[in-house]
N, C-alpha and C. Protein backbone atom coordinates (compact mmCIF):
# COMPACT_ATOMS: atom_id res chain seq x y z
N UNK A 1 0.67 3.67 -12.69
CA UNK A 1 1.25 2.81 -11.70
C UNK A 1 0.34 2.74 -10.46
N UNK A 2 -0.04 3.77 -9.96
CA UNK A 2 -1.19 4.02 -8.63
C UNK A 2 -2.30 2.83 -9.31
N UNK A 3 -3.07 2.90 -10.33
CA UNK A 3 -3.74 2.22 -10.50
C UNK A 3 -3.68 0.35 -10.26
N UNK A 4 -2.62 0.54 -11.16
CA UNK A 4 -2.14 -0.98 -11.19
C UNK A 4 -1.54 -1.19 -9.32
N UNK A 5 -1.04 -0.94 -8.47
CA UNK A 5 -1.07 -0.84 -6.98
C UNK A 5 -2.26 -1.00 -6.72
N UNK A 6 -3.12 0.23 -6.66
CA UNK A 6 -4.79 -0.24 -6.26
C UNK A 6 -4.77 -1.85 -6.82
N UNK A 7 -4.97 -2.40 -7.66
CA UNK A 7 -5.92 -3.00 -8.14
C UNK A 7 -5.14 -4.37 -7.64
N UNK A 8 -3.27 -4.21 -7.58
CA UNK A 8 -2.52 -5.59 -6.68
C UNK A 8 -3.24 -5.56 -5.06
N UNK A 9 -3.75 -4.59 -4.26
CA UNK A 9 -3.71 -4.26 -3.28
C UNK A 9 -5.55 -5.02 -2.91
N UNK A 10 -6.53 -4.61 -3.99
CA UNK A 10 -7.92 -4.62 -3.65
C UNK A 10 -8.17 -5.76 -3.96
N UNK A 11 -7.73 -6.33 -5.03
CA UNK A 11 -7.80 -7.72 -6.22
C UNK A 11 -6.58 -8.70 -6.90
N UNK A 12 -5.46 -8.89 -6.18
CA UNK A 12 -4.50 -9.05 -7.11
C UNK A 12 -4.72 -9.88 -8.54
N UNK A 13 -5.73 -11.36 -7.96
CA UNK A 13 -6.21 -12.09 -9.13
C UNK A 13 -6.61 -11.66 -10.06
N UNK A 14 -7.00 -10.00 -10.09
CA UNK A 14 -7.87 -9.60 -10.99
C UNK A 14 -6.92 -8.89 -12.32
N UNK A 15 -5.61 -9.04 -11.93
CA UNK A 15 -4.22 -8.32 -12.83
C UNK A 15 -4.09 -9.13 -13.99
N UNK A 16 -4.35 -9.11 -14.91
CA UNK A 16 -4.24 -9.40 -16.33
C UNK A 16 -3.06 -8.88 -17.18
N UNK A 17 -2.48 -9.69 -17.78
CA UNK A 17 -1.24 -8.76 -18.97
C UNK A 17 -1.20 -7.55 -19.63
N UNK A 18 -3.03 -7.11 -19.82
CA UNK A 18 -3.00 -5.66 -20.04
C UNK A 18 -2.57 -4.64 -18.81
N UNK A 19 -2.59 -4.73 -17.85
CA UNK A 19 -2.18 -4.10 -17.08
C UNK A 19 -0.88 -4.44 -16.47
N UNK A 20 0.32 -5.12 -17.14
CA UNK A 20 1.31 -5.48 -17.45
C UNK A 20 1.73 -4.25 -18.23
N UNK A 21 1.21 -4.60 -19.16
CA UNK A 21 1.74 -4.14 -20.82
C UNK A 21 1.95 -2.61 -20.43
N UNK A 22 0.46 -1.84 -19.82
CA UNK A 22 0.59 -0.56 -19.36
C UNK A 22 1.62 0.18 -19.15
N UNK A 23 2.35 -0.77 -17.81
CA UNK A 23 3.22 -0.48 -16.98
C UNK A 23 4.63 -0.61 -18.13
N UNK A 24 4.50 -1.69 -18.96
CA UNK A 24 5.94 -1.76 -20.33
C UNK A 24 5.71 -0.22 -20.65
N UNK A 25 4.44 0.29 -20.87
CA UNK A 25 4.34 0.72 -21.82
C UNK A 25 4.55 2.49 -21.63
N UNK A 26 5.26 2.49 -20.11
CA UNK A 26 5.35 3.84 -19.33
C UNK A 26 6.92 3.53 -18.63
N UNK A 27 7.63 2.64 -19.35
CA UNK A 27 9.35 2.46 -19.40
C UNK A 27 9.27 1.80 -18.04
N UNK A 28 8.26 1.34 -17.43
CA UNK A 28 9.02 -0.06 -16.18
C UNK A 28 9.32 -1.40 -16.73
N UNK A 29 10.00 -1.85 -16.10
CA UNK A 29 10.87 -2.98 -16.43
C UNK A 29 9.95 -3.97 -15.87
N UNK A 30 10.53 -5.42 -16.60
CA UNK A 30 9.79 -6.30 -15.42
C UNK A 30 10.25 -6.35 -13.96
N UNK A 31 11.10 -6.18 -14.16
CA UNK A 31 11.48 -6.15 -12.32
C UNK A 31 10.85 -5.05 -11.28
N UNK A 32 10.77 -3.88 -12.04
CA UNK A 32 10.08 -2.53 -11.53
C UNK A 32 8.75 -3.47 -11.48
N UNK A 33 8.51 -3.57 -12.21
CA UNK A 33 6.39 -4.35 -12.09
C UNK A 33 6.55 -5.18 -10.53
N UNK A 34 7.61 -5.84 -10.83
CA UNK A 34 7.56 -6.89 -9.38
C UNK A 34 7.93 -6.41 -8.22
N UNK A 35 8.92 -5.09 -8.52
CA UNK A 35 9.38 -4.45 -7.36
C UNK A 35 7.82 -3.64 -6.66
N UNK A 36 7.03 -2.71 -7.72
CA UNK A 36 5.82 -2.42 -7.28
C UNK A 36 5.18 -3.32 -7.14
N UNK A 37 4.69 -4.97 -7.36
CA UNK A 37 3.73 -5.71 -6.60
C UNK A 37 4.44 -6.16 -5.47
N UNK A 38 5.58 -6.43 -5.02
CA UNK A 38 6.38 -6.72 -3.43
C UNK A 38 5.96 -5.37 -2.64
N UNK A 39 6.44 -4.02 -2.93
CA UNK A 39 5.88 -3.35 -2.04
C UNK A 39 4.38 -3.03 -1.87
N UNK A 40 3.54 -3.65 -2.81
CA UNK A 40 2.45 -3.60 -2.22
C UNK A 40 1.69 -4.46 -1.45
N UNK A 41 2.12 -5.69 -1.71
CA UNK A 41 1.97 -7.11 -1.14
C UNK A 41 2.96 -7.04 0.15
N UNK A 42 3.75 -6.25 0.47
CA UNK A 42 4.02 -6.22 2.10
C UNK A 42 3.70 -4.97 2.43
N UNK A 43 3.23 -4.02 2.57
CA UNK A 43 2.43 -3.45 2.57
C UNK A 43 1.05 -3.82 3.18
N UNK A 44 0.28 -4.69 2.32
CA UNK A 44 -0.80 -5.14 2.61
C UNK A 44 -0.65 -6.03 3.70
N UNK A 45 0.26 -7.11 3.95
CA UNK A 45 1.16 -8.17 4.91
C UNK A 45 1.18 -7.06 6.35
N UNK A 46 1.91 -6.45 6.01
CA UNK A 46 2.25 -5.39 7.11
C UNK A 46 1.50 -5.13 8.03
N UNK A 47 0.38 -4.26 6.83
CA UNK A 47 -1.14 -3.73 7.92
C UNK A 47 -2.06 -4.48 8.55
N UNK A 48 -1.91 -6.08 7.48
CA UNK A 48 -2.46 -7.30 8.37
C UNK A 48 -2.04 -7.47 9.75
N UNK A 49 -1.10 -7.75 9.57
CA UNK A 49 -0.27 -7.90 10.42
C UNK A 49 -0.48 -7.36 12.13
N UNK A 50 -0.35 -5.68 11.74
CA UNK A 50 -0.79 -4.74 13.07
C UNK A 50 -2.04 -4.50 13.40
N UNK A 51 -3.04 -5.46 12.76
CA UNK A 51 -4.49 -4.58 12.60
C UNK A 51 -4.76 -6.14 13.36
N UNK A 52 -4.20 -7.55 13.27
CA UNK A 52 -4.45 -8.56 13.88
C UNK A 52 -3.74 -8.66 14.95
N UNK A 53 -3.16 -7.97 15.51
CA UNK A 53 -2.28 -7.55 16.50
C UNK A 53 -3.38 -6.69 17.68
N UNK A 54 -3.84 -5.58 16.89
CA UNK A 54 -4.62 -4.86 17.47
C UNK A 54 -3.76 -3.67 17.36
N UNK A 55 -2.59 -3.32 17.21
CA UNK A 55 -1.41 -2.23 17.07
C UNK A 55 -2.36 -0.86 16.79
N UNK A 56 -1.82 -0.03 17.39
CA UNK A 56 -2.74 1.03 16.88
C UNK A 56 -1.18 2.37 16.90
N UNK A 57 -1.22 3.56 16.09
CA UNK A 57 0.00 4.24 16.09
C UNK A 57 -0.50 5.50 17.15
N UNK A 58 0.37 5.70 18.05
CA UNK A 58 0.22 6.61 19.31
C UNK A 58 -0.13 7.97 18.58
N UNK A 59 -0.79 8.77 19.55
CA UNK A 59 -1.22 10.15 19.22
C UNK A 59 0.26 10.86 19.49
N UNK A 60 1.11 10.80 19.96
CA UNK A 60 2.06 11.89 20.09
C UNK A 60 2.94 11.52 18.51
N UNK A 61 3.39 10.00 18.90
CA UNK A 61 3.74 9.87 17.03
C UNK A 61 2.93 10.35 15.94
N UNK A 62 1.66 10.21 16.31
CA UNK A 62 0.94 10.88 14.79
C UNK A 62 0.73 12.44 14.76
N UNK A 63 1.14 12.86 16.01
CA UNK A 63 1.47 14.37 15.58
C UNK A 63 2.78 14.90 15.03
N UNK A 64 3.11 14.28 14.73
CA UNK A 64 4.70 14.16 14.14
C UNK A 64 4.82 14.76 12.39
N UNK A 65 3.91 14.19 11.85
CA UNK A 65 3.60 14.03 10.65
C UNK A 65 3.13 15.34 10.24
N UNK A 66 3.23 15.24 9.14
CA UNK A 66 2.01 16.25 8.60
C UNK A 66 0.94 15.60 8.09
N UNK A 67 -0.50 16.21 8.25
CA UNK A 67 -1.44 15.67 8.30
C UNK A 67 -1.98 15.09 6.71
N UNK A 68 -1.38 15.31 5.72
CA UNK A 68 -1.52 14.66 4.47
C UNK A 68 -0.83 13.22 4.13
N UNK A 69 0.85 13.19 4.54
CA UNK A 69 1.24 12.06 5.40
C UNK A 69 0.46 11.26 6.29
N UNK A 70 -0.04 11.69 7.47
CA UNK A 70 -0.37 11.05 8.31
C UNK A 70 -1.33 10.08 7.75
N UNK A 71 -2.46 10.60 6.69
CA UNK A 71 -3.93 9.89 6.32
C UNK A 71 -3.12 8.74 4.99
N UNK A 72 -1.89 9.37 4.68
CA UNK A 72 -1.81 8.19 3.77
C UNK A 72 -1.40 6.81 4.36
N UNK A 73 -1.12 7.28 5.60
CA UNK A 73 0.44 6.07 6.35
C UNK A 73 -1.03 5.24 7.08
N UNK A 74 -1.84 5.52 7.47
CA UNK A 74 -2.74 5.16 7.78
C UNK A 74 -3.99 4.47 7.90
N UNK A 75 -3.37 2.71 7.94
CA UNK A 75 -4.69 2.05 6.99
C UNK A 75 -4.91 0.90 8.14
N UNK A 76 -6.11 0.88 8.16
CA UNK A 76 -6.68 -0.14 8.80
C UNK A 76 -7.05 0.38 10.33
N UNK A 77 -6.48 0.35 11.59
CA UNK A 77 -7.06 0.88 12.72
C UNK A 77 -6.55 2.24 12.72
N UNK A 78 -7.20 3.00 13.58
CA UNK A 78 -7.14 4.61 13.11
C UNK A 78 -5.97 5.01 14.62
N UNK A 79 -4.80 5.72 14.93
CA UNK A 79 -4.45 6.78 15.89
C UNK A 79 -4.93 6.12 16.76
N UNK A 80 -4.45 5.94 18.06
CA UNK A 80 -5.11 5.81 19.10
C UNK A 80 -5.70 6.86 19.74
N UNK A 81 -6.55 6.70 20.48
CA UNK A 81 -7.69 7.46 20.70
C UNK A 81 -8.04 8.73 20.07
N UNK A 82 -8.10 8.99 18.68
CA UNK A 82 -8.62 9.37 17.61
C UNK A 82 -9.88 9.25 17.39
């Protein structure tokens, strides 16, 4: 599933029925397939979103986290003043 995410996330055009079938083929449904390409496609929307904004997530909020959390939640502009 991570894979097939990467690859909606880097390439979506590039998703072919074999990587459909995969996902049949590890008990998701079609709706699960679509439910994982919506959250990755807003997701991606999302970080557009704050990164064209200029949004950046405060240093006292990102000490909040734990730091394995923190690097995943974390895409596009980095912590402010980080």
């Amino acid at each position: 599933m991570f894979a097939f995410a990467t690859k909606v996330a880097t390439d979506a055009s590039a998703v072919v029925q074999r990587d459909v079938d995969a996902l049949r083929d590890i008990g998701l449904s079609d709706a699960d397939v679509a439910d994982v390409v919506f959250a990755v496609a807003a997701r991606c929307f999302f970080t557009a979103v704050l990164d064209g904004l200029g949004a950046q997530l405060d240093a006292q909020t990102a000490q909040s986290f734990p730091p394995a959390l923190l690097q995943a939640m974390v895409v596009g502009r980095p912590v402010a003043g980080a």
